[in-house]
PDB file of N, CA and C in Angstrom:
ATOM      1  N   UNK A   1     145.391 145.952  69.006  1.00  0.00           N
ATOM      2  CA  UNK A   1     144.233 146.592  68.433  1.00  0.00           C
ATOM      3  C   UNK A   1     144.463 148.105  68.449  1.00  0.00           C
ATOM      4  N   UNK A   2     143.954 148.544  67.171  1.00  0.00           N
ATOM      5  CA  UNK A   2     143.889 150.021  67.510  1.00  0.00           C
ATOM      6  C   UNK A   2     143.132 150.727  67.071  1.00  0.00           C
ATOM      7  N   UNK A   3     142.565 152.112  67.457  1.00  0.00           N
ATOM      8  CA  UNK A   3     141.894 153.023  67.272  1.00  0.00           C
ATOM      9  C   UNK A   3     141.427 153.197  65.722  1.00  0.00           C
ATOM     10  N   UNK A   4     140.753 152.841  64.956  1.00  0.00           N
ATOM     11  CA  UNK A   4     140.725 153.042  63.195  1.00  0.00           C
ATOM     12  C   UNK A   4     139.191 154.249  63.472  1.00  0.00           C
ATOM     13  N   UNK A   5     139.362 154.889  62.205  1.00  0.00           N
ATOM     14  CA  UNK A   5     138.741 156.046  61.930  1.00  0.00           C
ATOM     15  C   UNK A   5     137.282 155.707  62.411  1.00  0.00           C
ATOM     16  N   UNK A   6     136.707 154.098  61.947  1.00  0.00           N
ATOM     17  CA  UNK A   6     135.826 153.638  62.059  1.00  0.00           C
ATOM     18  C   UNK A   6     135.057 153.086  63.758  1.00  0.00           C
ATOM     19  N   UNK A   7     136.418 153.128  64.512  1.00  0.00           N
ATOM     20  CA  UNK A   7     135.636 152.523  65.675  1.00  0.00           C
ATOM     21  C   UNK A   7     135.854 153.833  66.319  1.00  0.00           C
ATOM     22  N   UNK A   8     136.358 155.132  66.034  1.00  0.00           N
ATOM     23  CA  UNK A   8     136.609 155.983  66.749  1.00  0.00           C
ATOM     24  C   UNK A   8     135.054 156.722  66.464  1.00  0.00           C
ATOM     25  N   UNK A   9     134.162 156.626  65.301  1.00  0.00           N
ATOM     26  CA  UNK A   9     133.073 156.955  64.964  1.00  0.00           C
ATOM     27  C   UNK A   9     132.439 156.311  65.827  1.00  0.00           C
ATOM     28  N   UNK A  10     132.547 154.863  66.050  1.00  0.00           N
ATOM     29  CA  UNK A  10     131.692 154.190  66.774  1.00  0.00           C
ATOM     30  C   UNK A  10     131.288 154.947  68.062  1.00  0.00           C
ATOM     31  N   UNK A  11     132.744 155.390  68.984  1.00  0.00           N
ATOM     32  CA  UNK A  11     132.727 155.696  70.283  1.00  0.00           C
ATOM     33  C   UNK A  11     132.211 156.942  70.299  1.00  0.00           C
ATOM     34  N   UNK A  12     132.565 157.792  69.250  1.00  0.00           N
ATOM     35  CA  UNK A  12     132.351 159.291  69.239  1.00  0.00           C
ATOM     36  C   UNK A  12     130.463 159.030  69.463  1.00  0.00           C
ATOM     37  N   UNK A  13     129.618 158.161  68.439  1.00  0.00           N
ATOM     38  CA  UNK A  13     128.166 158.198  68.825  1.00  0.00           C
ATOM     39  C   UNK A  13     127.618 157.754  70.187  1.00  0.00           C
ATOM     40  N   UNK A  14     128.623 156.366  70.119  1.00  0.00           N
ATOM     41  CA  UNK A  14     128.126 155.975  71.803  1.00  0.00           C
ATOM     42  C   UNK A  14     127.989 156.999  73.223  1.00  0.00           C
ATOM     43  N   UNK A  15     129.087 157.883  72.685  1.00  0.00           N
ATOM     44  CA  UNK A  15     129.211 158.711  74.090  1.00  0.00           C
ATOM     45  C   UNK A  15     128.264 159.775  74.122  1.00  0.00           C
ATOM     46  N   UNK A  16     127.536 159.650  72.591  1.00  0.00           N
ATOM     47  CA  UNK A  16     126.128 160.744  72.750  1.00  0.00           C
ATOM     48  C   UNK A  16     124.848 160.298  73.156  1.00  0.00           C
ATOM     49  N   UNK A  17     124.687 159.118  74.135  1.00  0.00           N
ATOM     50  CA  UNK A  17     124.103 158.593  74.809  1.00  0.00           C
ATOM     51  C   UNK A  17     123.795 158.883  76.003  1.00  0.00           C
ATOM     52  N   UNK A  18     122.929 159.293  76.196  1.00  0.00           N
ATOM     53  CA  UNK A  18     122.316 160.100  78.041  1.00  0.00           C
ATOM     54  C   UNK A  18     122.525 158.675  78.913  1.00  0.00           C
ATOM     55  N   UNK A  19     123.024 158.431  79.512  1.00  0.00           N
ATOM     56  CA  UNK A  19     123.235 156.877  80.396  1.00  0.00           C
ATOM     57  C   UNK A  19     122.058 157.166  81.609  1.00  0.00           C
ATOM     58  N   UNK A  20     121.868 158.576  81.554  1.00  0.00           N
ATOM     59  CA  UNK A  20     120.668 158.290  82.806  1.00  0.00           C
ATOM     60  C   UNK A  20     119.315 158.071  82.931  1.00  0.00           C
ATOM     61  N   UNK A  21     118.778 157.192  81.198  1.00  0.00           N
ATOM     62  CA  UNK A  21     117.865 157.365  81.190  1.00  0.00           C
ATOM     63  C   UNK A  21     117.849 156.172  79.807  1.00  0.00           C
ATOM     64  N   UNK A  22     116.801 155.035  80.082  1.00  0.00           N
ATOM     65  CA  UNK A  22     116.772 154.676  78.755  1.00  0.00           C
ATOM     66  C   UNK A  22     115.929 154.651  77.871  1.00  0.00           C
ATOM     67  N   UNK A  23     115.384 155.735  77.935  1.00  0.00           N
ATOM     68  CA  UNK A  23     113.696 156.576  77.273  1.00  0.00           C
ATOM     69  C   UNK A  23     114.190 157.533  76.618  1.00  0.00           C
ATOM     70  N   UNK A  24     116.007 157.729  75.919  1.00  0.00           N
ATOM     71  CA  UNK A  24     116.338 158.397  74.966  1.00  0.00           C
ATOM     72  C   UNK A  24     117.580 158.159  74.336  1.00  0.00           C
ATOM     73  N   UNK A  25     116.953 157.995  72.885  1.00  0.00           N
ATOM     74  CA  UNK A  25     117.530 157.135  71.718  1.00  0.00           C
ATOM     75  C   UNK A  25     117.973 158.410  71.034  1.00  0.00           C
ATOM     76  N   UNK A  26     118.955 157.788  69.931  1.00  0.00           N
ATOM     77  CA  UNK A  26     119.756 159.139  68.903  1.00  0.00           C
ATOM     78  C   UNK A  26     118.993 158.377  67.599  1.00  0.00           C
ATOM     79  N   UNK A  27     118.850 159.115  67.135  1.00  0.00           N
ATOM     80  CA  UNK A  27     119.154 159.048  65.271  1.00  0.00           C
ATOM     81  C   UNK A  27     119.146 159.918  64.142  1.00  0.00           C
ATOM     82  N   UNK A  28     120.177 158.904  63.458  1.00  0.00           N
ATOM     83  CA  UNK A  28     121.162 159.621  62.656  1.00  0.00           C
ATOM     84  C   UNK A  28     120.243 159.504  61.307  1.00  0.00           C
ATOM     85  N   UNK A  29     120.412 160.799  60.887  1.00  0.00           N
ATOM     86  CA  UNK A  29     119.509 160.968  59.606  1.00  0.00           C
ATOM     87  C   UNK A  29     120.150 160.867  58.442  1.00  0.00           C
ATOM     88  N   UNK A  30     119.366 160.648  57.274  1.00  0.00           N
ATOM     89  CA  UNK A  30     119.820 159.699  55.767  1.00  0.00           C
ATOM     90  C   UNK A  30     120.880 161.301  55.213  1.00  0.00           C
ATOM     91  N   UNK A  31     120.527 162.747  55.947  1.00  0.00           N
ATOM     92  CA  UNK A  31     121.579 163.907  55.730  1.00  0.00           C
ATOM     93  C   UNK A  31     122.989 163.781  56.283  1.00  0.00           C
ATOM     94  N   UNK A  32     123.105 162.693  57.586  1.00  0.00           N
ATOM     95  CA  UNK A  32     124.175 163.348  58.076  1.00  0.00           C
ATOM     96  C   UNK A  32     125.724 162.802  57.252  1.00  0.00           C
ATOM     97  N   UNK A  33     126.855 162.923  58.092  1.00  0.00           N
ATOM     98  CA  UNK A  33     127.883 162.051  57.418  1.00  0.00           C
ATOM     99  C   UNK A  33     128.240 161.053  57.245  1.00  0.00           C
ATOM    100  N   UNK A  34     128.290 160.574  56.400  1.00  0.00           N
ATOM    101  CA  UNK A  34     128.295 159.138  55.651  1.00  0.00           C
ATOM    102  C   UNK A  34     129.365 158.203  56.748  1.00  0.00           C
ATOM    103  N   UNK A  35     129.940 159.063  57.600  1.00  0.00           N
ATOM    104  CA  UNK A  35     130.996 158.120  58.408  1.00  0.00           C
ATOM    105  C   UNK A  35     129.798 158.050  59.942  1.00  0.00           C
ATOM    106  N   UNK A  36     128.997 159.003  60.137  1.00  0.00           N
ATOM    107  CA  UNK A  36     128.595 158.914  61.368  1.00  0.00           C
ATOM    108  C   UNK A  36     127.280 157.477  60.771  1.00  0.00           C
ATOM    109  N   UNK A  37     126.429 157.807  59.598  1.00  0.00           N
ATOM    110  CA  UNK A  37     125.599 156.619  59.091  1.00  0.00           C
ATOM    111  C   UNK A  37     126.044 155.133  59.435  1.00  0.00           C
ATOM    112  N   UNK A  38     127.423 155.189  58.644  1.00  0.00           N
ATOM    113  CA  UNK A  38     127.930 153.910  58.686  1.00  0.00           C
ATOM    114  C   UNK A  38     128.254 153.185  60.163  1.00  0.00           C
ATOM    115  N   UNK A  39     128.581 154.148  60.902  1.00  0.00           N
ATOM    116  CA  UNK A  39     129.002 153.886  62.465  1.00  0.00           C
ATOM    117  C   UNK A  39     128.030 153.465  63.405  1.00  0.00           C
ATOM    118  N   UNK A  40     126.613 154.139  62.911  1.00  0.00           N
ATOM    119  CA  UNK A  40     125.568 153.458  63.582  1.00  0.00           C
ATOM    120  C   UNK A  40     124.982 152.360  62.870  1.00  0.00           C
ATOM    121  N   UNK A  41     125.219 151.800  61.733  1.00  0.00           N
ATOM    122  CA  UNK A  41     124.702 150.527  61.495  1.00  0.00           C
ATOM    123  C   UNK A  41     125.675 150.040  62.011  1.00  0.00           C
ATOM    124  N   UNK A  42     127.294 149.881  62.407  1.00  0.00           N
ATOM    125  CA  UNK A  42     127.796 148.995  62.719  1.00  0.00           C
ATOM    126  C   UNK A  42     127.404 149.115  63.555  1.00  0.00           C
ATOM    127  N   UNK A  43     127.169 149.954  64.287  1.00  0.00           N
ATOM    128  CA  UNK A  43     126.462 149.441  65.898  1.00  0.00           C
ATOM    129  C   UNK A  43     125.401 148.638  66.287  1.00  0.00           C
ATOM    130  N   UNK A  44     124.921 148.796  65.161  1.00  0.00           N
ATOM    131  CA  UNK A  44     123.435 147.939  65.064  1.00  0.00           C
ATOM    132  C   UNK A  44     123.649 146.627  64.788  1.00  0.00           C
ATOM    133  N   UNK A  45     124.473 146.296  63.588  1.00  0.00           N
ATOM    134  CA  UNK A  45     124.903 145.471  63.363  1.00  0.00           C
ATOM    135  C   UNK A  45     125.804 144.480  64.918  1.00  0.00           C
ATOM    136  N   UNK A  46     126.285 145.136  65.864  1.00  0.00           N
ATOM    137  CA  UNK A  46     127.150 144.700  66.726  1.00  0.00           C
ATOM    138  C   UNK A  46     126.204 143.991  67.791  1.00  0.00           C
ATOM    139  N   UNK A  47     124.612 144.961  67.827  1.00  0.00           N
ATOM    140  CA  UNK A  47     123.811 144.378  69.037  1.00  0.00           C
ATOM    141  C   UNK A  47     123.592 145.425  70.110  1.00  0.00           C
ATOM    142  N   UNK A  48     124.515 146.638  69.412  1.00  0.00           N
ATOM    143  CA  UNK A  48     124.881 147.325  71.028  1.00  0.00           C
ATOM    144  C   UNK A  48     123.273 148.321  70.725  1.00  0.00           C
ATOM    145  N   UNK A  49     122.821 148.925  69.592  1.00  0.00           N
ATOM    146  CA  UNK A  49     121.751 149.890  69.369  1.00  0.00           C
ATOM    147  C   UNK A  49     120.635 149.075  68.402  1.00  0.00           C
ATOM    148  N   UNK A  50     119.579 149.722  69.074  1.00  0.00           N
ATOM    149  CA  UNK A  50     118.241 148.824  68.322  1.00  0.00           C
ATOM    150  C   UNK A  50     117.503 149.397  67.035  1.00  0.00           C
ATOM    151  N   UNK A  51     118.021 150.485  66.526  1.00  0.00           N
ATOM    152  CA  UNK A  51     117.680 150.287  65.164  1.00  0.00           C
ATOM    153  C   UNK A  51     118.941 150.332  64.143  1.00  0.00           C
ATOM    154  N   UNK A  52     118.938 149.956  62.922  1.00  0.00           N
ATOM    155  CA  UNK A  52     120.603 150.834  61.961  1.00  0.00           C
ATOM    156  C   UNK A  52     120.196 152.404  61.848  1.00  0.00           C
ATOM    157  N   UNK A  53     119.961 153.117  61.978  1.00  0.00           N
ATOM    158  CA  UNK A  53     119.311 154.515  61.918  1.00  0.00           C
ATOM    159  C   UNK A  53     119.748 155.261  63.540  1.00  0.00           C
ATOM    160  N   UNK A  54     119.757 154.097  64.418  1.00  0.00           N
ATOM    161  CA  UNK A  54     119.925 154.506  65.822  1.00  0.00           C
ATOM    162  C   UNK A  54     119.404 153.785  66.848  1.00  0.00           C
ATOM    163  N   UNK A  55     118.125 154.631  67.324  1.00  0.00           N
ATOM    164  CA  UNK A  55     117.446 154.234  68.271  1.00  0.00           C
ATOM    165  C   UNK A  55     117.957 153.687  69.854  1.00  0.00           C
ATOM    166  N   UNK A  56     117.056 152.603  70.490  1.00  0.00           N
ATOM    167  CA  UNK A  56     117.912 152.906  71.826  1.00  0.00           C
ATOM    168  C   UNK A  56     119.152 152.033  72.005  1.00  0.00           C
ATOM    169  N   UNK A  57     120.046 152.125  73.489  1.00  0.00           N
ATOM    170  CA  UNK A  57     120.793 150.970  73.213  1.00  0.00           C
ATOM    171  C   UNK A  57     120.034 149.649  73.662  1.00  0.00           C
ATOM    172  N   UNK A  58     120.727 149.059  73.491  1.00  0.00           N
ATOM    173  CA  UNK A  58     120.354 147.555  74.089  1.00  0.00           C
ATOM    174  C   UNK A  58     121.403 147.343  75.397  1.00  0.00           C
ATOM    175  N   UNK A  59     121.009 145.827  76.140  1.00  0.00           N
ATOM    176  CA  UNK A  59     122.001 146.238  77.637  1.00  0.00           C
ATOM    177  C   UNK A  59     123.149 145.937  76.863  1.00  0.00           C
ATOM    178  N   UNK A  60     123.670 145.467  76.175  1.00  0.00           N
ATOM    179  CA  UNK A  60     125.269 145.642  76.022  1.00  0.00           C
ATOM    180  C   UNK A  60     125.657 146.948  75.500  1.00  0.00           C
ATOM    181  N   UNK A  61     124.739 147.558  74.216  1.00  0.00           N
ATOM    182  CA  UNK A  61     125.430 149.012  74.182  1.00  0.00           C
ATOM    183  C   UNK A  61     125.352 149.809  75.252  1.00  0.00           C
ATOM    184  N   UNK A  62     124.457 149.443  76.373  1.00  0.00           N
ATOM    185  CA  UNK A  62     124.619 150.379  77.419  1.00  0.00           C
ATOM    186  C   UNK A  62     125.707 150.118  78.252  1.00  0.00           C
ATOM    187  N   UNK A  63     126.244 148.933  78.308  1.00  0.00           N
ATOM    188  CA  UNK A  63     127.498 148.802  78.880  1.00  0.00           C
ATOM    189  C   UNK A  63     128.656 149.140  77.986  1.00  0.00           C
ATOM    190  N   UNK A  64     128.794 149.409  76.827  1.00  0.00           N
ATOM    191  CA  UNK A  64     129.233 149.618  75.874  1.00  0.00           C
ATOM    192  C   UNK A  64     129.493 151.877  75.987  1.00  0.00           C
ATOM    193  N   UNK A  65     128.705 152.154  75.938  1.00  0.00           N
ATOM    194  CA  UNK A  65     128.661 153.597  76.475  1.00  0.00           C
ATOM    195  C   UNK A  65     129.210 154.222  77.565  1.00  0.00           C
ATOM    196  N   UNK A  66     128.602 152.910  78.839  1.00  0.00           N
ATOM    197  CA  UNK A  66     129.031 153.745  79.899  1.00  0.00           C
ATOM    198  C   UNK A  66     130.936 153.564  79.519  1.00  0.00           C
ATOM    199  N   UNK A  67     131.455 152.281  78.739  1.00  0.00           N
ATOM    200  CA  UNK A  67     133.099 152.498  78.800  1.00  0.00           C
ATOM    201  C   UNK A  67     133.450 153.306  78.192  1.00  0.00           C
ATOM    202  N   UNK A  68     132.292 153.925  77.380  1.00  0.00           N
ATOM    203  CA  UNK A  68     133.042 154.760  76.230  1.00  0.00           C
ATOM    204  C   UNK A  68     133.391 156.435  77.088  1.00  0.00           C
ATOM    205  N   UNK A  69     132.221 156.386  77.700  1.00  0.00           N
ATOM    206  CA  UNK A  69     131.643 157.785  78.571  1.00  0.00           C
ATOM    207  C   UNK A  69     133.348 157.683  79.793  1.00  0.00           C
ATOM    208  N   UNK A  70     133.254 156.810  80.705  1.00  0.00           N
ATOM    209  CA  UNK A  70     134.526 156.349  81.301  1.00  0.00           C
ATOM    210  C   UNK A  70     135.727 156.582  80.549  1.00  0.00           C
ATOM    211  N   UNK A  71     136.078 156.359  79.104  1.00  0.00           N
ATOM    212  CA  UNK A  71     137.361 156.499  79.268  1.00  0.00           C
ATOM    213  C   UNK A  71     137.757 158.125  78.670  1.00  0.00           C
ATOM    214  N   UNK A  72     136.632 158.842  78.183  1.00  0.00           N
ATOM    215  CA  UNK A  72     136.681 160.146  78.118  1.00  0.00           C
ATOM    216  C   UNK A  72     136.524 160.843  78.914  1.00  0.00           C
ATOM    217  N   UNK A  73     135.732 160.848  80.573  1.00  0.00           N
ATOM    218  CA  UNK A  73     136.111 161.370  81.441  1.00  0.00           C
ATOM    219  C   UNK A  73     137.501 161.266  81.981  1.00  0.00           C
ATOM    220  N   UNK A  74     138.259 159.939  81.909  1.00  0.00           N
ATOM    221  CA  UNK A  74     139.922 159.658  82.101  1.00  0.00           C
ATOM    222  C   UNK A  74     140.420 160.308  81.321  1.00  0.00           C
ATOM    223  N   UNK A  75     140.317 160.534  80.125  1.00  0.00           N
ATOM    224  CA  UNK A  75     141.339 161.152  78.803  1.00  0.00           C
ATOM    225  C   UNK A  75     141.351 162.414  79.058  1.00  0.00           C
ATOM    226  N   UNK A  76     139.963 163.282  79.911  1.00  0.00           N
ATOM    227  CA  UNK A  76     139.590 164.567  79.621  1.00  0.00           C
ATOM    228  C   UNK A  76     139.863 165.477  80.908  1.00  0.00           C
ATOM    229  N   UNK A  77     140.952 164.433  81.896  1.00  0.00           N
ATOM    230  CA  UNK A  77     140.525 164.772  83.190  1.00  0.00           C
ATOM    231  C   UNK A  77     142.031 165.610  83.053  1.00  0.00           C
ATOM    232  N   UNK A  78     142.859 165.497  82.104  1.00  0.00           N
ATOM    233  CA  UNK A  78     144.211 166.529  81.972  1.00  0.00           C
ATOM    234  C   UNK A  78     145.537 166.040  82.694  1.00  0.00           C
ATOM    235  N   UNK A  79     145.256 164.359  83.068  1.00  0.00           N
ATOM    236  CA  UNK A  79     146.496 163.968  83.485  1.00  0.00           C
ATOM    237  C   UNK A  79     146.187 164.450  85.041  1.00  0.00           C
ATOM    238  N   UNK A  80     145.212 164.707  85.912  1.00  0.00           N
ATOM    239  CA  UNK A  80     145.199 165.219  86.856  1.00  0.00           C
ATOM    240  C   UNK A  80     145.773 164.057  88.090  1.00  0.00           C
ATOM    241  N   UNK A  81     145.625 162.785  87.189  1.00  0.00           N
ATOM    242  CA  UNK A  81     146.319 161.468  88.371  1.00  0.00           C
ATOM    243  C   UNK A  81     147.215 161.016  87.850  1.00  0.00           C
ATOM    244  N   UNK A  82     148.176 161.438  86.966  1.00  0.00           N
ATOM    245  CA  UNK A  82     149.380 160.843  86.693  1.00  0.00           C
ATOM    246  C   UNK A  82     150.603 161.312  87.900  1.00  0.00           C
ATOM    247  N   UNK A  83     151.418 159.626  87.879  1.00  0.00           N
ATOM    248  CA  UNK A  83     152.231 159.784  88.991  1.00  0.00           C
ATOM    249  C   UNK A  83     153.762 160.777  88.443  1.00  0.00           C
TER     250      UNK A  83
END
């Protein structure tokens, strides 16, 4: 499997998800980019967010976030634990 333009949209929205709180939802307006639009209906479509527009996650997109949030703190940490 790999990274396509499309699931990298996916992750890029998921990780704009506050995880400490689930009393705040995103949405993406009928202005923004047609790749970030499409990325949140697939999400919607997937189960992980409760409206196609946005809104909150559901418990799998919230488990879905926190991996996304996880593997960008790993990616972002500069190699600080490589052997």
């Amino acid at each position: 499997m790999r990274f396509t333009p499309e699931l990298t949209a996916e992750l890029e929205l998921l990780a704009l998800y506050k995880l400490s709180t689930n009393n705040e939802g995103l949405k993406v307006h009928k202005n923004a980019a047609p790749e970030s639009i499409a990325a949140m209906q697939r999400l919607h479509s997937k189960g992980l967010v409760t409206q196609a527009d946005g809104g909150y996650l559901t418990a799998l997109g919230h488990d879905a976030a926190e991996h996304a949030h996880g593997v960008l703190t790993i990616l972002c940490a500069g190699g600080e634990h490589a052997a």
